[in-house]
N, C-alpha and C. Protein backbone atom coordinates (compact mmCIF):
# COMPACT_ATOMS: atom_id res chain seq x y z
N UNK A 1 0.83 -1.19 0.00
CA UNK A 1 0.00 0.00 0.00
C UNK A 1 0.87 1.25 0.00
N UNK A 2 0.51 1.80 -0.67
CA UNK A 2 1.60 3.51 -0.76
C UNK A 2 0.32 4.08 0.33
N UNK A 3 1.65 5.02 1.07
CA UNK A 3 0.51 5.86 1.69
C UNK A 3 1.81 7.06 2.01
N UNK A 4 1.37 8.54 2.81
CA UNK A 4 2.01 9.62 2.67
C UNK A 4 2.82 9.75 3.19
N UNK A 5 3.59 8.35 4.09
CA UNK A 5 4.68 7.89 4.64
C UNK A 5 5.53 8.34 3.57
N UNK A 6 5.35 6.73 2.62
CA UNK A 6 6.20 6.05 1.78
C UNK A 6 5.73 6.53 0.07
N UNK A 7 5.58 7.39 -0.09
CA UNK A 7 4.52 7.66 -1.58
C UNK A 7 5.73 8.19 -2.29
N UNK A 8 6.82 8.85 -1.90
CA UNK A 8 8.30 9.01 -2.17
C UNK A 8 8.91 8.14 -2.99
N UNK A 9 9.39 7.31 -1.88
CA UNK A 9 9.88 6.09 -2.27
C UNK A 9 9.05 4.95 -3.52
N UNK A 10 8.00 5.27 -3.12
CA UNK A 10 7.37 4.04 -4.03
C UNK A 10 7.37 4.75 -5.34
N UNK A 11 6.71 6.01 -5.51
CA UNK A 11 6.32 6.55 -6.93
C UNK A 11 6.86 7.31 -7.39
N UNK A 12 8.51 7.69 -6.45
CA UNK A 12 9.22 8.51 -7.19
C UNK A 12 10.29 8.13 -7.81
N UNK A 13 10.33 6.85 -8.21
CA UNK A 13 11.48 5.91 -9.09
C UNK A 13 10.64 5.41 -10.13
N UNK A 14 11.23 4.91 -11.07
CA UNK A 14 10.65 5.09 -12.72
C UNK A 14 11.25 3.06 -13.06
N UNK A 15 11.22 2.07 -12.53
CA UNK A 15 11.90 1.16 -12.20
C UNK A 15 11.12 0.49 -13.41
N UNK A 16 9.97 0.84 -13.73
CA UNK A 16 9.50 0.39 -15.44
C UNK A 16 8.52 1.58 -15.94
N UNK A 17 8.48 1.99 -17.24
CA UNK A 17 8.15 2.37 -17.70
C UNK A 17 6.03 3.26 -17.30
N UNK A 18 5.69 2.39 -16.90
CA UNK A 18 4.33 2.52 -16.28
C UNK A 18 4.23 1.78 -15.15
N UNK A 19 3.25 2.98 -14.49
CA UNK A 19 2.89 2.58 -12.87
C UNK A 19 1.67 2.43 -12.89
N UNK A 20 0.83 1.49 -12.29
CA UNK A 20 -0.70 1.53 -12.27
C UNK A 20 -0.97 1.66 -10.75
N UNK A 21 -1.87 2.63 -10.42
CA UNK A 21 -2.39 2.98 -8.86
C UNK A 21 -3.96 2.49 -9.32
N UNK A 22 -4.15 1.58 -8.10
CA UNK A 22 -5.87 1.12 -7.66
C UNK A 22 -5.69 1.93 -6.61
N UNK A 23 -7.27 2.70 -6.73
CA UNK A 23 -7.14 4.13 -5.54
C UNK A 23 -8.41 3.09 -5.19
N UNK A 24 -8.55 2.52 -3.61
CA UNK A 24 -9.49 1.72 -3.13
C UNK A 24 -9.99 1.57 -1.94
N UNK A 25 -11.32 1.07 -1.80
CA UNK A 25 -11.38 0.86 -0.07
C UNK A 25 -11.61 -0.24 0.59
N UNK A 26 -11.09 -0.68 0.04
CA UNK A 26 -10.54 -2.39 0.30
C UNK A 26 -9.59 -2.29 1.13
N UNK A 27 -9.10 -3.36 1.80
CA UNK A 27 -7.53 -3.65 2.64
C UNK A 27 -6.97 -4.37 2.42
N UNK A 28 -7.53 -5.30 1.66
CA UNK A 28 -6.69 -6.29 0.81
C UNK A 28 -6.83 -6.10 -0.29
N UNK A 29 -5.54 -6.90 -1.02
CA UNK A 29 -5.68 -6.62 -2.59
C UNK A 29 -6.24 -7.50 -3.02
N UNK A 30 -7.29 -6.91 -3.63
CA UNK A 30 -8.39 -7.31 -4.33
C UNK A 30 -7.80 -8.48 -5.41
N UNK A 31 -8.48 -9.68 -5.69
CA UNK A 31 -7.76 -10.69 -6.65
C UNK A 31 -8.34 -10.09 -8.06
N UNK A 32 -8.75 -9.19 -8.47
CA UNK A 32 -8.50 -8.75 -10.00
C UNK A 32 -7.53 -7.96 -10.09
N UNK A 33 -6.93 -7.33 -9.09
CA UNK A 33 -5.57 -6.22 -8.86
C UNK A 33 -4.34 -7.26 -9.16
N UNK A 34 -4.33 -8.86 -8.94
CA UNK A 34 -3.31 -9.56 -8.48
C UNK A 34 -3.93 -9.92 -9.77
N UNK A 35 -4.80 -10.44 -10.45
CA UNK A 35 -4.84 -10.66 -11.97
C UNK A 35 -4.02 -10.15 -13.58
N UNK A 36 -4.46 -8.90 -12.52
CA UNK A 36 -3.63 -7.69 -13.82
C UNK A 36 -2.62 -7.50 -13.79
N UNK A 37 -2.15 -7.26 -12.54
CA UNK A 37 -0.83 -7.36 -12.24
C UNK A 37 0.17 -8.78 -12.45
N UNK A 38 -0.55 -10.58 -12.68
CA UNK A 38 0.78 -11.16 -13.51
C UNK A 38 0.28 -11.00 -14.49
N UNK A 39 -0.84 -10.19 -15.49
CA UNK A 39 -0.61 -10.20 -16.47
C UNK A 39 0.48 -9.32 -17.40
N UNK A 40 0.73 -8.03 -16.40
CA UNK A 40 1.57 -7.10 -16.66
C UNK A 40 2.81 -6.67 -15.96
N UNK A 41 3.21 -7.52 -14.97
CA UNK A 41 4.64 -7.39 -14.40
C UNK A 41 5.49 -7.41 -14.91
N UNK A 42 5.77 -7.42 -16.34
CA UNK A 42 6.82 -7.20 -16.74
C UNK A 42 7.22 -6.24 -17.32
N UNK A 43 5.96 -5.09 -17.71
CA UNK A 43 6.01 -4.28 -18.02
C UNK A 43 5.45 -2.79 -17.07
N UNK A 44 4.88 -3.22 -16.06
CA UNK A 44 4.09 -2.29 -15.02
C UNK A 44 4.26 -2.43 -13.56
N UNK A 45 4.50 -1.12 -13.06
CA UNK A 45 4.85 -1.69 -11.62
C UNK A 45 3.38 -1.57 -10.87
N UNK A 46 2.78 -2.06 -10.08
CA UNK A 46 1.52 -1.89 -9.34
C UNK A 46 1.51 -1.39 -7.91
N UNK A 47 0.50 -0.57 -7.25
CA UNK A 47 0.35 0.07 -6.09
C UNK A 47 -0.86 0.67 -5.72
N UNK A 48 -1.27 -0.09 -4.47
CA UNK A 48 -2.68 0.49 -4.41
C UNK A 48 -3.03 1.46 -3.09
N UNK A 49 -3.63 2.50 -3.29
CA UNK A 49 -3.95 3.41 -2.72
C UNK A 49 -5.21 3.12 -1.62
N UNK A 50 -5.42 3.27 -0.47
CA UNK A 50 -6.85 2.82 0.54
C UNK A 50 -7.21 3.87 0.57
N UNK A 51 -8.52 4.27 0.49
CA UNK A 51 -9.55 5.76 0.45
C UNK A 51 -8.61 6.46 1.68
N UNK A 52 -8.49 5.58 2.96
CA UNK A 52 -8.09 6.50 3.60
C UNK A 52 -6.84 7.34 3.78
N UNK A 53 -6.30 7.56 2.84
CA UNK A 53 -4.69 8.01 2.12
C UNK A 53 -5.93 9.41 1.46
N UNK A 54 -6.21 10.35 2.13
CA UNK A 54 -6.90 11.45 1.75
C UNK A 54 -6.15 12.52 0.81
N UNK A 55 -4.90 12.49 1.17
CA UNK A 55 -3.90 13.65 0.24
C UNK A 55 -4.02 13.07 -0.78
N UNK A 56 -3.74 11.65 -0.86
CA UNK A 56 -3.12 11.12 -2.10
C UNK A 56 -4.12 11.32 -2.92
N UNK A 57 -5.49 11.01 -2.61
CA UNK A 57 -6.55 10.75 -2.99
C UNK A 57 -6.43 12.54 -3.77
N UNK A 58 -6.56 13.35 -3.01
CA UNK A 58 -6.89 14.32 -3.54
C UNK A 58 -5.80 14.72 -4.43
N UNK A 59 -4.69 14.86 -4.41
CA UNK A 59 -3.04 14.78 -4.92
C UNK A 59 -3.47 14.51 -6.59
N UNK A 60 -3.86 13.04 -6.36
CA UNK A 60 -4.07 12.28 -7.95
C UNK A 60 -5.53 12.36 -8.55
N UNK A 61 -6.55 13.40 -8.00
CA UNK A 61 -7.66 13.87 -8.69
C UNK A 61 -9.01 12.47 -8.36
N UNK A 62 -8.72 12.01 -6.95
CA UNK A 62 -9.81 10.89 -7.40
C UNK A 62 -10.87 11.24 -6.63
N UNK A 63 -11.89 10.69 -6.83
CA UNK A 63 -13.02 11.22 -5.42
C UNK A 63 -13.39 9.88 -4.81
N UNK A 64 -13.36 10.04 -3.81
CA UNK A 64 -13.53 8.71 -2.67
C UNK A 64 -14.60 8.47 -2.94
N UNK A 65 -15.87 9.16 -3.58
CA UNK A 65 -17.09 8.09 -3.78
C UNK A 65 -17.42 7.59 -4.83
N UNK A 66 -16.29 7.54 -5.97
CA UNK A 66 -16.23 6.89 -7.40
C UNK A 66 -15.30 6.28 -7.66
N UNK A 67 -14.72 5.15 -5.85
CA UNK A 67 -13.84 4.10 -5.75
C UNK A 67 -14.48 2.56 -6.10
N UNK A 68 -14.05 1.58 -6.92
CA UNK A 68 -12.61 1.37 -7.19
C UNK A 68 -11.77 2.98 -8.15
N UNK A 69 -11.05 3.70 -8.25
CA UNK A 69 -10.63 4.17 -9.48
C UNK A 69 -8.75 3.53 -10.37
N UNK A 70 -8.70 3.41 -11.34
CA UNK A 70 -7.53 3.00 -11.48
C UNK A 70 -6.57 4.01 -12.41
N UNK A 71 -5.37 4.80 -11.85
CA UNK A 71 -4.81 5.67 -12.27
C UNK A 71 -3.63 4.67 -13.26
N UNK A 72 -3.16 5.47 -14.31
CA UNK A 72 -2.17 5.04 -14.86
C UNK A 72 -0.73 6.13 -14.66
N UNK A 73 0.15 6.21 -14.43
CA UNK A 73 1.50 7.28 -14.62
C UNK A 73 2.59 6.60 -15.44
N UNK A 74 3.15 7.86 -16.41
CA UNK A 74 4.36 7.66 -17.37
C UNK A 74 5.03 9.08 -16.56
N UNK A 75 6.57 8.55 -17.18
CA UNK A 75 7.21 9.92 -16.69
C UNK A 75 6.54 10.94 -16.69
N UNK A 76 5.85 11.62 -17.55
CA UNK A 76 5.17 12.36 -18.21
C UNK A 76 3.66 12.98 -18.28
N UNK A 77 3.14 11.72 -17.96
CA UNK A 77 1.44 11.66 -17.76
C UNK A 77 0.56 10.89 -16.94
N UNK A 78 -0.39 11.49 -17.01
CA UNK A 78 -1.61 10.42 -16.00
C UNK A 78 -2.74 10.17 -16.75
N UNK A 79 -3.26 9.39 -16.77
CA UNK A 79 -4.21 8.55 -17.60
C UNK A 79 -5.51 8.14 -16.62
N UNK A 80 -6.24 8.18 -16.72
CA UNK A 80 -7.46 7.84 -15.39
C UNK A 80 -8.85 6.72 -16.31
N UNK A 81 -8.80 5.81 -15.71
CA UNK A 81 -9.73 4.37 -16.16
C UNK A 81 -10.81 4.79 -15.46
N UNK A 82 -12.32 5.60 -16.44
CA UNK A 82 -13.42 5.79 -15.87
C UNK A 82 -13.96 4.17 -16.30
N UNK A 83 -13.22 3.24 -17.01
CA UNK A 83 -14.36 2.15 -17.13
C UNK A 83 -14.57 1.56 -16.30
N UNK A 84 -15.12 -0.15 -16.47
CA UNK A 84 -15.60 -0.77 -15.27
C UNK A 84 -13.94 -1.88 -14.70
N UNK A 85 -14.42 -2.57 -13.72
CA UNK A 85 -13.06 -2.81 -13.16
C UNK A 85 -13.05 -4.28 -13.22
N UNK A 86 -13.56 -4.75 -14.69
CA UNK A 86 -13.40 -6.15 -14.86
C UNK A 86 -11.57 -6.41 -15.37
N UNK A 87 -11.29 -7.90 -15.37
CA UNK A 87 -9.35 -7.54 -15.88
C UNK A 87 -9.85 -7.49 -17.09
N UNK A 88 -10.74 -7.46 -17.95
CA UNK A 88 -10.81 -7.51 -19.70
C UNK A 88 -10.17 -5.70 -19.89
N UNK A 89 -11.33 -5.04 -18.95
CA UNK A 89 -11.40 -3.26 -19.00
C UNK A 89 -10.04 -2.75 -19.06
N UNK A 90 -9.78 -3.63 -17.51
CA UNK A 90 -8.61 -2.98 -16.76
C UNK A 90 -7.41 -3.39 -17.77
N UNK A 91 -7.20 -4.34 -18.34
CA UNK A 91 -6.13 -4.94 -19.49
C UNK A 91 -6.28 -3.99 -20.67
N UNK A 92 -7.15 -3.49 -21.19
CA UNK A 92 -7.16 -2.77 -21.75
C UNK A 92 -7.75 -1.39 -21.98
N UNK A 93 -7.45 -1.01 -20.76
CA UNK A 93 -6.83 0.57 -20.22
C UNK A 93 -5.56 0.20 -20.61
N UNK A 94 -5.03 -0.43 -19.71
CA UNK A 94 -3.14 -0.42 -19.90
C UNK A 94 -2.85 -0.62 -21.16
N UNK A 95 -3.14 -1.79 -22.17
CA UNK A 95 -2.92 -1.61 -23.50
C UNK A 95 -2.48 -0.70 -24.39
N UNK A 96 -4.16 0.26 -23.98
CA UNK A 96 -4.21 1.80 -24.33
C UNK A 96 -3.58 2.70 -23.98
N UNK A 97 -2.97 2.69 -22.85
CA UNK A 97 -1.88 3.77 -22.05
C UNK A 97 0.02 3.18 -22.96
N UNK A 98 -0.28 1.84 -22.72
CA UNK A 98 1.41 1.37 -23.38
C UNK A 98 1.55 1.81 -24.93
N UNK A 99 0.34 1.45 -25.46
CA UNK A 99 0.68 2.22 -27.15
C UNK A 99 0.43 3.85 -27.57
N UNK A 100 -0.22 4.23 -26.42
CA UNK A 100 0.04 5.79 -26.34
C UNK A 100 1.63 6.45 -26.14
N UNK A 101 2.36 5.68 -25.59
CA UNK A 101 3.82 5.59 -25.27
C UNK A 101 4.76 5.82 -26.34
C-alpha cells in the first residue's frame, strides 16, 4: 500500500516504464488487482492506494465516492480508467496507455 509515509519512495522511481495505482477501499488486494498485475509485471509496476490516504486521494484527482478508481503514470502523464473494473477493462486501459507511449 503507498501511503504519505512512503509515496516518495514508491512513486518517485521510474523502475518500469508505467505505474498503475488502484485508488481503493478495500484492505486487501483485491484478486482482480493480483490478476492484472501477472498479467503485466513485466512491463508495469503496481500500487494500491486505501480511500483513507486522503492527500493522495486528492493529490491524484480521485473522489472517494467513485472508488474502485484506477490511475495510470508515465514519466510524463496520468491517464485515469473511468471504465468498469473487470481484468478484460482494466487490461485494456493499460494496453491503451502502453501504445500511447
Amino acid at each position: 500500500f503507498v501511503t504519505m509515509e512512503n509515496v516518495d519512495r514508491c512513486l518517485g522511481r521510474w523502475p518500469k516504464p508505467l505505474k498503475m495505482l488502484l485508488f481503493t477501499r478495500k484492505v486487501v488486494i483485491p484478486p482482480i488487482w493480483d490478476t492484472v498485475r501477472g498479467s503485466f509485471q513485466e512491463s508495469c509496476s503496481f500500487y494500491q492506494i486505501n480511500v483513507e490516504q486522503e492527500e493522495l486521494l486528492t493529490a491524484f484527482g480521485v473522489d472517494s465516492s467513485k472508488l474502485p478508481k484506477v490511475v495510470a503514470l508515465t514519466a510524463d502523464s496520468r491517464y485515469v480508467h473511468d471504465g468498469g473494473a473487470t481484468n478484460s477493462q482494466i487490461s485494456g486501459f493499460i494496453l491503451r496507455v502502453q501504445s500511447s507511449q
